[in-house]
PDB file of N, CA and C in Angstrom:
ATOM      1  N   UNK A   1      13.702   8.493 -35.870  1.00  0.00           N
ATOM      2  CA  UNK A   1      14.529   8.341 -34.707  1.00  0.00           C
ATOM      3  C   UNK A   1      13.700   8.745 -33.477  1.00  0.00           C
ATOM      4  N   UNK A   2      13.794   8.032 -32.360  1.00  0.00           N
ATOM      5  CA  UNK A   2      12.894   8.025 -30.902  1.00  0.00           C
ATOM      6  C   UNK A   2      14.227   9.254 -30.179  1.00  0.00           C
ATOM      7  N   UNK A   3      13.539  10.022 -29.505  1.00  0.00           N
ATOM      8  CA  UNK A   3      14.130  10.462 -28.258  1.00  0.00           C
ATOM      9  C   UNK A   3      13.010  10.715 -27.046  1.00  0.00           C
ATOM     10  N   UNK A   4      14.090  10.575 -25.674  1.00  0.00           N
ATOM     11  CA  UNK A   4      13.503  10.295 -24.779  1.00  0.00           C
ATOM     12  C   UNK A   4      14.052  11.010 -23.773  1.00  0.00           C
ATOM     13  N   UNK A   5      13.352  11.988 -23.466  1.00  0.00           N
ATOM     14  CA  UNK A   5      13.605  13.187 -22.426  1.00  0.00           C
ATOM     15  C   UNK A   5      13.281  12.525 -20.868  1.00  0.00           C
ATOM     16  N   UNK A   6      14.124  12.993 -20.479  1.00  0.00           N
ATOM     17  CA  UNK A   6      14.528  12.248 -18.835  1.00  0.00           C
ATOM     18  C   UNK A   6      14.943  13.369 -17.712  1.00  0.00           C
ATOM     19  N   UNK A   7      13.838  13.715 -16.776  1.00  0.00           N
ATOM     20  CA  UNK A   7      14.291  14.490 -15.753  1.00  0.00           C
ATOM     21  C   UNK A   7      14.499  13.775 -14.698  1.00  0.00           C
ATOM     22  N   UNK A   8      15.381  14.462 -13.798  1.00  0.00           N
ATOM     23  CA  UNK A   8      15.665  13.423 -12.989  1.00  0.00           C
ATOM     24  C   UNK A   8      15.844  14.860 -11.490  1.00  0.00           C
ATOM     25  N   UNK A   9      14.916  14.672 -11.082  1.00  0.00           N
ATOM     26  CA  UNK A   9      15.122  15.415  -9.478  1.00  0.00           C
ATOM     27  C   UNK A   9      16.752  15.432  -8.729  1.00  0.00           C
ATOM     28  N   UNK A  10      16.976  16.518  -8.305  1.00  0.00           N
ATOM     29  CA  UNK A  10      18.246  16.284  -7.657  1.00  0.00           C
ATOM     30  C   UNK A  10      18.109  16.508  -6.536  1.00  0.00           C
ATOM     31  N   UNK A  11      18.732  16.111  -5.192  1.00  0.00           N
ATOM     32  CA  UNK A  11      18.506  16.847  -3.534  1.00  0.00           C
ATOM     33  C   UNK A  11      19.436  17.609  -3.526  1.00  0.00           C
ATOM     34  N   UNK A  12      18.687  18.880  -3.315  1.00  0.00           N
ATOM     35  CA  UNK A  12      19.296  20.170  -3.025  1.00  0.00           C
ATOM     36  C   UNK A  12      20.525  20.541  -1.922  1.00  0.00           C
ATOM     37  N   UNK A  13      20.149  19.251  -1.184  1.00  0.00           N
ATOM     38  CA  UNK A  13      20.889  19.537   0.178  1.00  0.00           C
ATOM     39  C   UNK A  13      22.274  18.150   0.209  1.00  0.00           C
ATOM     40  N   UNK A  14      22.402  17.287  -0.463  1.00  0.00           N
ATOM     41  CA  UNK A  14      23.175  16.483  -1.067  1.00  0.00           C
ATOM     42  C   UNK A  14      23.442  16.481  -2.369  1.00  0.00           C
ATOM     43  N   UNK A  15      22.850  16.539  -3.297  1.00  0.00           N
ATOM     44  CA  UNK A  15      23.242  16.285  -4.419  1.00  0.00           C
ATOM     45  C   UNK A  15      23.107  14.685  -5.192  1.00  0.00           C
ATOM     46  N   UNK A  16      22.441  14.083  -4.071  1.00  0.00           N
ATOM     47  CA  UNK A  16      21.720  12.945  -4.633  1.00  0.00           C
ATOM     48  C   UNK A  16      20.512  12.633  -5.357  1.00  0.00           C
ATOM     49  N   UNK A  17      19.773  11.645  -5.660  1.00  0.00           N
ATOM     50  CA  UNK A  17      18.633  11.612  -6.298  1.00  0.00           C
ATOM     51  C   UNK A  17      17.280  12.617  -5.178  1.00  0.00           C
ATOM     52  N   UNK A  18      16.482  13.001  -6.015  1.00  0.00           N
ATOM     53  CA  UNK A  18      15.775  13.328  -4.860  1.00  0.00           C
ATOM     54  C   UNK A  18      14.569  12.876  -5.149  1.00  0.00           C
ATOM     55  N   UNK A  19      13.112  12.963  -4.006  1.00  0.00           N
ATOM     56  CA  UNK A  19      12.232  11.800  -4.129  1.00  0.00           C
ATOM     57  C   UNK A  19      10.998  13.243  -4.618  1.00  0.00           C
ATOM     58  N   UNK A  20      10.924  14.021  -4.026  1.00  0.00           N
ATOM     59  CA  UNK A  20      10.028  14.849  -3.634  1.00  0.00           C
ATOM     60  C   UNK A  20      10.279  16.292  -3.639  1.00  0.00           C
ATOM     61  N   UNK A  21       9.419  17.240  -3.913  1.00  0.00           N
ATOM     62  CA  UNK A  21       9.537  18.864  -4.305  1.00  0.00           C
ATOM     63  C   UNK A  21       8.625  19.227  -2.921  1.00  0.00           C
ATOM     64  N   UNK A  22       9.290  19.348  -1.985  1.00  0.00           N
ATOM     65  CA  UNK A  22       8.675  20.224  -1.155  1.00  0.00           C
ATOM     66  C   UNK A  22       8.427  21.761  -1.247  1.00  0.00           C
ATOM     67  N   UNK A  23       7.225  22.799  -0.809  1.00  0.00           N
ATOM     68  CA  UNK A  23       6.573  23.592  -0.703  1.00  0.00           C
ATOM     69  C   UNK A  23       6.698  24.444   0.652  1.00  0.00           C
ATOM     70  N   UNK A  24       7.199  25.385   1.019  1.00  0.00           N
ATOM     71  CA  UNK A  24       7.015  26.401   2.394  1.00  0.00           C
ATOM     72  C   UNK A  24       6.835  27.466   1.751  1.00  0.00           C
ATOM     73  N   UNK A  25       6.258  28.430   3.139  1.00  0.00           N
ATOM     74  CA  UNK A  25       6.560  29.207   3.114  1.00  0.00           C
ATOM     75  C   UNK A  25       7.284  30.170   4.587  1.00  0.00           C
ATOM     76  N   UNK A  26       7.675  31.679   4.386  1.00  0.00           N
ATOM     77  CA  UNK A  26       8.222  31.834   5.614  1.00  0.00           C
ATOM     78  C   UNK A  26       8.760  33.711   5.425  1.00  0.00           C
ATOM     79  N   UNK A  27       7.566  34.117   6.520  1.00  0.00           N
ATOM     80  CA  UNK A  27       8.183  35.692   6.336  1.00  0.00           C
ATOM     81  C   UNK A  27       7.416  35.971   4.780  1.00  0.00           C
ATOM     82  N   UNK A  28       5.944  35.484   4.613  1.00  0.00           N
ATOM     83  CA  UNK A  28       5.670  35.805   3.452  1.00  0.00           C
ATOM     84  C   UNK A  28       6.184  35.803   1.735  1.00  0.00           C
ATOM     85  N   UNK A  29       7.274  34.838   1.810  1.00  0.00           N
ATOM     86  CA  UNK A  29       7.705  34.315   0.508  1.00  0.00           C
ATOM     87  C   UNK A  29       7.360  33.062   0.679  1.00  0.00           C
ATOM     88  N   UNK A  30       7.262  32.474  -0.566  1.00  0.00           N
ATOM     89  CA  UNK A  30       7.325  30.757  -0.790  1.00  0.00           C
ATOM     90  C   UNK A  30       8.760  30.202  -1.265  1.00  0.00           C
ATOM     91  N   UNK A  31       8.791  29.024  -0.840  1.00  0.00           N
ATOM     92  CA  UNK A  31      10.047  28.423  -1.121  1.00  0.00           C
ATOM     93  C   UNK A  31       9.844  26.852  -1.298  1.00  0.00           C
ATOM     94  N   UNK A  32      10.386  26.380  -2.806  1.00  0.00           N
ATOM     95  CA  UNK A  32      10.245  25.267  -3.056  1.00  0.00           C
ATOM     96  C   UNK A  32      11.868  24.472  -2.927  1.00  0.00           C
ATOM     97  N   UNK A  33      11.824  23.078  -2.580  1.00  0.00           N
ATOM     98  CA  UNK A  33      13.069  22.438  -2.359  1.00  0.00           C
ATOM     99  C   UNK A  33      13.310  21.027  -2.756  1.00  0.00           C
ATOM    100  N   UNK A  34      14.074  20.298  -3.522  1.00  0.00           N
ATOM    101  CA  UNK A  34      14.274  19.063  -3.965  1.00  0.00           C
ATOM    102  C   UNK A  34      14.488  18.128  -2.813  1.00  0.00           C
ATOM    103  N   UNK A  35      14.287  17.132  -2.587  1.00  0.00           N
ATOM    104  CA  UNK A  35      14.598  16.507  -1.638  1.00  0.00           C
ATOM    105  C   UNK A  35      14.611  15.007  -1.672  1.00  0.00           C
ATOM    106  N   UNK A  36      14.880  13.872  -0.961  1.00  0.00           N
ATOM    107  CA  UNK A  36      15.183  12.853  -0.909  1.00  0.00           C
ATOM    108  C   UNK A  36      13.992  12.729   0.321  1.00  0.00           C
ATOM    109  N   UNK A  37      12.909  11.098   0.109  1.00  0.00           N
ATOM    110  CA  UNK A  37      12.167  11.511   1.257  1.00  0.00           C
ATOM    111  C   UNK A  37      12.971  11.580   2.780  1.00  0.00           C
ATOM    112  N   UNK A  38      14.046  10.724   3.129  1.00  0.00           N
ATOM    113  CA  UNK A  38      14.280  11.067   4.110  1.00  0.00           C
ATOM    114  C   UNK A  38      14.259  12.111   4.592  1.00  0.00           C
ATOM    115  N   UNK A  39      15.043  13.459   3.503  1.00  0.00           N
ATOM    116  CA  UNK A  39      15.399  14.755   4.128  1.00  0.00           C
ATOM    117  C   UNK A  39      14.200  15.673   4.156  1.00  0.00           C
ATOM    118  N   UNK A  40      13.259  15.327   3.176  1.00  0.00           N
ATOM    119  CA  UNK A  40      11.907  16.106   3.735  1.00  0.00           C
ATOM    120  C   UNK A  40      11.222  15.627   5.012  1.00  0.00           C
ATOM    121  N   UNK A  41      11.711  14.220   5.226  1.00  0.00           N
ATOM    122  CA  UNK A  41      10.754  14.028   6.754  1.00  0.00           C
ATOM    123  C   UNK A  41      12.018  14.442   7.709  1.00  0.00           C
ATOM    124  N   UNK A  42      12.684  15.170   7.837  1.00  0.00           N
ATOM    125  CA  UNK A  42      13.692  15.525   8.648  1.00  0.00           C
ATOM    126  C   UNK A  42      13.140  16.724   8.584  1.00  0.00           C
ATOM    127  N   UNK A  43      13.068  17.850   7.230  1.00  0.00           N
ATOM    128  CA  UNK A  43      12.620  19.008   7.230  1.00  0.00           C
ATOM    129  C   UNK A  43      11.651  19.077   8.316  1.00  0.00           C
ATOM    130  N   UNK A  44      10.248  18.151   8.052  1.00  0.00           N
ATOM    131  CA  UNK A  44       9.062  18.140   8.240  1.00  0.00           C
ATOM    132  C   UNK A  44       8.843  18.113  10.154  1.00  0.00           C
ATOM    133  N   UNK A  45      10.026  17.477  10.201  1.00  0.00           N
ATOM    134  CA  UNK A  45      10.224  16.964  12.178  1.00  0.00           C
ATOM    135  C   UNK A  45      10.403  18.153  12.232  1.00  0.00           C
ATOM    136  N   UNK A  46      11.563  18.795  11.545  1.00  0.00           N
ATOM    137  CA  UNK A  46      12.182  20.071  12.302  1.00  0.00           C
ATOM    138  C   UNK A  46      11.527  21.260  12.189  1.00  0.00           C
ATOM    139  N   UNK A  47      10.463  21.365  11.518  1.00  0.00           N
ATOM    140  CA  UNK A  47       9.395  22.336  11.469  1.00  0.00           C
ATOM    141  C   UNK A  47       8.194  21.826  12.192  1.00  0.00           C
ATOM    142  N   UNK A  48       7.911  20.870  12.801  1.00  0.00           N
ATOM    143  CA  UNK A  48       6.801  20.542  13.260  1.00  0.00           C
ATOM    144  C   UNK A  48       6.444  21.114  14.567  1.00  0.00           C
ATOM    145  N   UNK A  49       8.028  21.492  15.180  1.00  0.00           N
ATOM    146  CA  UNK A  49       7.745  21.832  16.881  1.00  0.00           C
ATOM    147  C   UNK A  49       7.026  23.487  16.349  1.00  0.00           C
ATOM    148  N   UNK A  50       7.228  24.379  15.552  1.00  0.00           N
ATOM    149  CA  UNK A  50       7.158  25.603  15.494  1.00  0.00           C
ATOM    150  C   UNK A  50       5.420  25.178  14.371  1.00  0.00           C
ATOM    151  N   UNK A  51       5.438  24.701  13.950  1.00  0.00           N
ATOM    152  CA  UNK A  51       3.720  24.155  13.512  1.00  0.00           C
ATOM    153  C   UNK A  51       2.915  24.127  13.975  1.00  0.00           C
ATOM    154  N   UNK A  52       3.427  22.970  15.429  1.00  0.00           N
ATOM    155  CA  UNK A  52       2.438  22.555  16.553  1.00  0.00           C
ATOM    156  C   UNK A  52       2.061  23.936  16.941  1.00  0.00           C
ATOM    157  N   UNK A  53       3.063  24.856  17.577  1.00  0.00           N
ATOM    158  CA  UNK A  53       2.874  25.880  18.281  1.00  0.00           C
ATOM    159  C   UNK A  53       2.655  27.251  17.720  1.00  0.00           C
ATOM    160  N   UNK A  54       2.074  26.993  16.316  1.00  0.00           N
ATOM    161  CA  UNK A  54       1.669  28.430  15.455  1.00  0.00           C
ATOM    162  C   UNK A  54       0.445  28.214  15.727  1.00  0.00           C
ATOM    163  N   UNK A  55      -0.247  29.140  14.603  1.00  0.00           N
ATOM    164  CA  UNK A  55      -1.630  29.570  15.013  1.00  0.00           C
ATOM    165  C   UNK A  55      -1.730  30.027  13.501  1.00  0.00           C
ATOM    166  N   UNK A  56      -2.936  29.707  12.564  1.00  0.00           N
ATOM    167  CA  UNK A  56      -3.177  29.905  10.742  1.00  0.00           C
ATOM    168  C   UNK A  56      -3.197  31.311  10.702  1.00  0.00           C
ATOM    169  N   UNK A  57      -2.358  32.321   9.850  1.00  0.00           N
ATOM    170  CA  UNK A  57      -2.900  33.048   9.769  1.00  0.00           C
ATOM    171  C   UNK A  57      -4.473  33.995   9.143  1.00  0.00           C
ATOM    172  N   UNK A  58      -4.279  34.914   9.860  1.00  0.00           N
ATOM    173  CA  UNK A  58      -5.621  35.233   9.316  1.00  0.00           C
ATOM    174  C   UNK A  58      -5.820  35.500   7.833  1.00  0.00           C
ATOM    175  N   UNK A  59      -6.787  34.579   6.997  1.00  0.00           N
ATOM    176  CA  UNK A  59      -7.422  35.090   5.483  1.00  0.00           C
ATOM    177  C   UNK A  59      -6.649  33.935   4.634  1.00  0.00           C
ATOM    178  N   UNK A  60      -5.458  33.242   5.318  1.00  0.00           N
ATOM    179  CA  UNK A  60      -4.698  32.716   4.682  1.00  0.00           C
ATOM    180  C   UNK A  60      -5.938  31.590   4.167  1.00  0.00           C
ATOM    181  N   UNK A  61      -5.110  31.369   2.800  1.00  0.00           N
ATOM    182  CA  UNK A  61      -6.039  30.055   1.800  1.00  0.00           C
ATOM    183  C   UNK A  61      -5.513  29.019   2.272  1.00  0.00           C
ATOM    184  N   UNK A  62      -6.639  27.863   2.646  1.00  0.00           N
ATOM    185  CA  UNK A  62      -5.997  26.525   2.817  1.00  0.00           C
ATOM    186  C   UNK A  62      -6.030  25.935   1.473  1.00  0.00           C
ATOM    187  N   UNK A  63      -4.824  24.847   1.271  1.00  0.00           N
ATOM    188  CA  UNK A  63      -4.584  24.327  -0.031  1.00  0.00           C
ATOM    189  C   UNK A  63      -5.244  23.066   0.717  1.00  0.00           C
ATOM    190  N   UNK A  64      -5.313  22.573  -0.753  1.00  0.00           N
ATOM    191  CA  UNK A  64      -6.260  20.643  -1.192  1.00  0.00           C
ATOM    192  C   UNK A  64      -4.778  20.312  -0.636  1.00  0.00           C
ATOM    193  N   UNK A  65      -4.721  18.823  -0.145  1.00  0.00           N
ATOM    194  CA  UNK A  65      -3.359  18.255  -0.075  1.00  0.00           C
ATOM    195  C   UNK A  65      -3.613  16.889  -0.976  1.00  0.00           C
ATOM    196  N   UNK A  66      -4.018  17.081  -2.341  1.00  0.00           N
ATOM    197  CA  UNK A  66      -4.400  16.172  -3.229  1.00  0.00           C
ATOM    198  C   UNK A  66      -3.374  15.940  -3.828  1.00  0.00           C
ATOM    199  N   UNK A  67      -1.985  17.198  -4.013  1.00  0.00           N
ATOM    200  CA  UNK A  67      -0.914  16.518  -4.771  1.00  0.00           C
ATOM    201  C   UNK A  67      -1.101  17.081  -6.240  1.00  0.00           C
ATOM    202  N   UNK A  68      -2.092  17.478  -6.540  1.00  0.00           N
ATOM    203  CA  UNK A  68      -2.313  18.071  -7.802  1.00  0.00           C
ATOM    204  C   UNK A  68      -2.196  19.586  -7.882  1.00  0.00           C
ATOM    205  N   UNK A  69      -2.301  20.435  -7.045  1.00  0.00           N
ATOM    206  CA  UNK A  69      -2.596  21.996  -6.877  1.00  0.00           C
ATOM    207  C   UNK A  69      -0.972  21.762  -7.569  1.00  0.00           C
ATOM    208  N   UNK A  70      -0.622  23.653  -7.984  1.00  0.00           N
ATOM    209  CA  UNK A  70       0.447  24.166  -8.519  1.00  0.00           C
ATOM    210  C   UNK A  70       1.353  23.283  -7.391  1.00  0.00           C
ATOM    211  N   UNK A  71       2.631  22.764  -7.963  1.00  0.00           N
ATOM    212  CA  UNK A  71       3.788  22.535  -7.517  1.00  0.00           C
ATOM    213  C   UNK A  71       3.687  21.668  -6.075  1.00  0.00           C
ATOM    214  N   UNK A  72       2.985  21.037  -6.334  1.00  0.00           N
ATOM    215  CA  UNK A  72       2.809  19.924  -5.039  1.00  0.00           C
ATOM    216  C   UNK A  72       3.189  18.725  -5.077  1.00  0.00           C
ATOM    217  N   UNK A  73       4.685  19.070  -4.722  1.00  0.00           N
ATOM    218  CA  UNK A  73       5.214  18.073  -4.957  1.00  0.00           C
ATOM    219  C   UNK A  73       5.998  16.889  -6.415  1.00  0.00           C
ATOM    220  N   UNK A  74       5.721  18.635  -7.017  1.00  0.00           N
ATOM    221  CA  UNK A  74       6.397  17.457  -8.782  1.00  0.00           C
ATOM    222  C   UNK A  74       6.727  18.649  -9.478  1.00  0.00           C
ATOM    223  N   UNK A  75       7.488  18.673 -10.391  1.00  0.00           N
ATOM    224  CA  UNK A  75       7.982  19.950 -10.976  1.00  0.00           C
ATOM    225  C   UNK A  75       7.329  20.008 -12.219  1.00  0.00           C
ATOM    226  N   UNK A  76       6.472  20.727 -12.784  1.00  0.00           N
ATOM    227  CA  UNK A  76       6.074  20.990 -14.054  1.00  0.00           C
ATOM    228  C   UNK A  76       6.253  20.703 -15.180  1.00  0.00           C
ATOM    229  N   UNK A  77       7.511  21.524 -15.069  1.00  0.00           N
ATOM    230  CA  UNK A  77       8.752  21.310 -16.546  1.00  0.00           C
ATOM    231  C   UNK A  77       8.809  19.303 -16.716  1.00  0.00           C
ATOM    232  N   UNK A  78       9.022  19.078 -15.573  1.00  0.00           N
ATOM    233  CA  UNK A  78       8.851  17.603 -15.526  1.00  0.00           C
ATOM    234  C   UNK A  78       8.070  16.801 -15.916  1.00  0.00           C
ATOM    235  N   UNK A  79       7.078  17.219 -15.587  1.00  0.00           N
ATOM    236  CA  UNK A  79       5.780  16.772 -16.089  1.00  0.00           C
ATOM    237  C   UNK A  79       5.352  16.837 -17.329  1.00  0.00           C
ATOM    238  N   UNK A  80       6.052  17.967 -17.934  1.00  0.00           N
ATOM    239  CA  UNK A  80       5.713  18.193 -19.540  1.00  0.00           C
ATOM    240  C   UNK A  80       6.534  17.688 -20.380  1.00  0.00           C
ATOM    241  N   UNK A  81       7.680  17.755 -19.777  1.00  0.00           N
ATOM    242  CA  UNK A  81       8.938  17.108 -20.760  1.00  0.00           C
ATOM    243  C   UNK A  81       8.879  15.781 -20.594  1.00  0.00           C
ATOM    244  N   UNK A  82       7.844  14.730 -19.942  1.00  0.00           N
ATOM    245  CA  UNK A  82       7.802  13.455 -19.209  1.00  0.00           C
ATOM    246  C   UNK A  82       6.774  13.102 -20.288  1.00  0.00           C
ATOM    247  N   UNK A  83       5.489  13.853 -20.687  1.00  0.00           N
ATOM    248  CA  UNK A  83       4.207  13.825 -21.683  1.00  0.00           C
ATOM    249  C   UNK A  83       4.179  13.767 -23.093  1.00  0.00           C
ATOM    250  N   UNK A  84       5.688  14.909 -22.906  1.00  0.00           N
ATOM    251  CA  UNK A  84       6.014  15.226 -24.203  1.00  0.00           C
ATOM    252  C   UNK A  84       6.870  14.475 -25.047  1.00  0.00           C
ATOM    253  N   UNK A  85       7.598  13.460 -24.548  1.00  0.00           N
ATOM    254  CA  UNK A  85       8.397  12.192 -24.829  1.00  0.00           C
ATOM    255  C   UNK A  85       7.625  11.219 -24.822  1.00  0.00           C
ATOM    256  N   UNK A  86       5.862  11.038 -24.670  1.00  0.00           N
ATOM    257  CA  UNK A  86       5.241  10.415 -24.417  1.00  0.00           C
ATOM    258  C   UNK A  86       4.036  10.551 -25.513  1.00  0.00           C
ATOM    259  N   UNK A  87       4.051  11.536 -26.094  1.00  0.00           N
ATOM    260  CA  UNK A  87       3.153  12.081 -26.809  1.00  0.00           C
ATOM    261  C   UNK A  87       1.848  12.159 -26.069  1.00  0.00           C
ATOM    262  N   UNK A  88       1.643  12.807 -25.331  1.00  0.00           N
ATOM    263  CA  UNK A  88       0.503  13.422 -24.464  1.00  0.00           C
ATOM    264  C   UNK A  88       0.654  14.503 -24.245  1.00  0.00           C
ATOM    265  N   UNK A  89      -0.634  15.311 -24.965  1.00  0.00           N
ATOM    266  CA  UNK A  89      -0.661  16.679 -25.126  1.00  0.00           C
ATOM    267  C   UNK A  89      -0.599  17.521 -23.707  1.00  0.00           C
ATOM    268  N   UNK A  90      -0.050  18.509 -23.524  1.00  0.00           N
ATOM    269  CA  UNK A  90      -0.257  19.252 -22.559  1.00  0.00           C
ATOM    270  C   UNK A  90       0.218  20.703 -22.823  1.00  0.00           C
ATOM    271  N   UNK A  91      -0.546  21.607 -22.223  1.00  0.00           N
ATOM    272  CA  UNK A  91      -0.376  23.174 -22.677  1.00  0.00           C
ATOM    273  C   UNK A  91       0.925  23.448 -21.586  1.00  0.00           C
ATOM    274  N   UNK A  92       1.969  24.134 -23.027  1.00  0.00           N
ATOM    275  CA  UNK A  92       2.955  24.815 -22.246  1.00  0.00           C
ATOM    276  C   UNK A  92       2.973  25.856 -20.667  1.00  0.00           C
ATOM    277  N   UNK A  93       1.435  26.306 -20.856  1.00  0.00           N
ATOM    278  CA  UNK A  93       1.430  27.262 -19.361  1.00  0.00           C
ATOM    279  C   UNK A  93       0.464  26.512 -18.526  1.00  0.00           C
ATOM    280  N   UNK A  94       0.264  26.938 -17.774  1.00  0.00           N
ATOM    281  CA  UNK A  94      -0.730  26.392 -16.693  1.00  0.00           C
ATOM    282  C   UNK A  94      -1.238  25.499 -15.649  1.00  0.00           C
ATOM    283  N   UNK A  95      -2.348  25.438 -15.591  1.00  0.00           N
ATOM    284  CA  UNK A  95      -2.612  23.968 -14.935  1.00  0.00           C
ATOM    285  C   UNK A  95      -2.343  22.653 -16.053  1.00  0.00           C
ATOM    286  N   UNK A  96      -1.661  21.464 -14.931  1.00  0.00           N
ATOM    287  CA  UNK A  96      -1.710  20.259 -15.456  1.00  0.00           C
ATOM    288  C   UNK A  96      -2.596  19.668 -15.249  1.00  0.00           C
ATOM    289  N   UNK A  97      -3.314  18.736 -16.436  1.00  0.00           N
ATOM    290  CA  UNK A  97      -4.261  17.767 -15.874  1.00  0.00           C
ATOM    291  C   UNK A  97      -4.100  16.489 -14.405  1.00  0.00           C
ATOM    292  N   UNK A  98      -4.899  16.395 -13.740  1.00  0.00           N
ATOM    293  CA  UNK A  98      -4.458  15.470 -12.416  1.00  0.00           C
ATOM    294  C   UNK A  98      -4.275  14.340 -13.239  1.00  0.00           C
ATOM    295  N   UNK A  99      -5.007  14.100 -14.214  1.00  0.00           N
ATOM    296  CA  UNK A  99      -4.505  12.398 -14.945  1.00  0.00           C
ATOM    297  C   UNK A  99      -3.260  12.331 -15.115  1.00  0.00           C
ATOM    298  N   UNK A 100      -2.347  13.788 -15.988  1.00  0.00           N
ATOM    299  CA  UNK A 100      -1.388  13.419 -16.470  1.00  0.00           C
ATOM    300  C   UNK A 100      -0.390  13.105 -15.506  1.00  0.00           C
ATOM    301  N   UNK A 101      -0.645  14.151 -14.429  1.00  0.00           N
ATOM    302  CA  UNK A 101       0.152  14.081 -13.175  1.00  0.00           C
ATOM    303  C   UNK A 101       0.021  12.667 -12.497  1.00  0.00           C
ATOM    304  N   UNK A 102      -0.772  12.290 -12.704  1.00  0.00           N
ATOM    305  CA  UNK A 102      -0.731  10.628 -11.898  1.00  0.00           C
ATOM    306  C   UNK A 102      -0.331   9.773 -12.635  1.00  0.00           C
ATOM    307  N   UNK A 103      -0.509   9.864 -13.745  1.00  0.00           N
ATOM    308  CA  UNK A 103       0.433   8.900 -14.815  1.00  0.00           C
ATOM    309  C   UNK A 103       1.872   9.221 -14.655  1.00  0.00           C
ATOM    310  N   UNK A 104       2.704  10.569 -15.006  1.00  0.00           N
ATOM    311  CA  UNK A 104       3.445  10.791 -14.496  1.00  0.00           C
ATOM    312  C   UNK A 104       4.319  10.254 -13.358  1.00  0.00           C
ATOM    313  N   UNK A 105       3.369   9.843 -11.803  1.00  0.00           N
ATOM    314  CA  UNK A 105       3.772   9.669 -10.767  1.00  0.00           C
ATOM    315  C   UNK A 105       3.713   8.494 -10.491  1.00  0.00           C
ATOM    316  N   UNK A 106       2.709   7.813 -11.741  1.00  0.00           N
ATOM    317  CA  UNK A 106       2.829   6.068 -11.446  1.00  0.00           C
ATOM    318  C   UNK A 106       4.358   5.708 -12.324  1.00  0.00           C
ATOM    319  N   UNK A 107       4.725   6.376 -13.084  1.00  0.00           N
ATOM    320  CA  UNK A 107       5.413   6.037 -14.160  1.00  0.00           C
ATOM    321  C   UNK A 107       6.968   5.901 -13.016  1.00  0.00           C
ATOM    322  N   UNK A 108       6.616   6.325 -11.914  1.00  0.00           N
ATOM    323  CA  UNK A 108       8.206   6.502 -11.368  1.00  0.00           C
ATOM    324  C   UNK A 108       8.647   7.778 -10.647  1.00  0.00           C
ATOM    325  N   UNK A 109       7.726   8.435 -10.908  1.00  0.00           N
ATOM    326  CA  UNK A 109       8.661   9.707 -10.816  1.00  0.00           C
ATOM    327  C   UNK A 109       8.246  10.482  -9.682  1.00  0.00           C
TER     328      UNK A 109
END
C-alpha cells in the first residue's frame, strides 16, 4: 500500500493557503511567519520604510539570500515529510541538502 504525506502551508494571518515562510527578526528574537505572497509583500512594504532608515547592526552575520540557509523560506518538517513520501533519504536533524530543497520547491511547494 502507497501513502502520501502532504503538507500544505497555511497563512497565519488568514487562514488561507500560504505561499512562503517568512524570517524576522525584532528586539533580538527571531520570528518566523506563513504567508500568502501577497501578504509577505505587504509585510515587506510595511517594514521597508523602518529598513530604509536603519543602520546593520554591529557584528551582526549577514545571511546568503540563496533560499537554502536554515528556514528560508520552506519549513523543514516539510521538506522531510515531502522526501520521505518520496523515498529520498534525508537526516532527521539538520541541514537539508540544497538539491533536496530545490526539488522540493520545483515540485510545487
Amino acid at each position: 500500500m502507497a501513502t502520501k504525506t502532504e503538507v500544505v502551508l497555511v497563512d497565519d494571518l488568514t487562514g488561507d493557503p500560504a505561499d512562503t515562510t517568512v524570517t524576522f527578526s525584532l528586539d533580538r528574537t527571531e520570528y518566523e511567519i506563513d504567508l500568502s505572497n501577497d501578504n509577505a509583500a505587504e509585510l515587506r512594504e510595511t517594514l521597508a520604510r523602518y529598513v530604509n532608515a536603519a543602520r546593520k547592526a554591529p557584528g551582526a552575520r549577514r545571511r546568503a539570500v540563496t533560499g537554502t540557509g536554515s528556514y528560508s523560506g520552506y519549513d523543514p518538517a516539510a521538506v522531510r515529510a515531502w522526501a520521505a513520501g518520496r523515498g529520498i533519504e534525508v537526516s532527521a536533524r539538520g541541514r537539508i541538502k540544497a538539491d533536496v530543497v530545490e526539488q522540493f520547491r520545483a515540485a510545487g511547494n
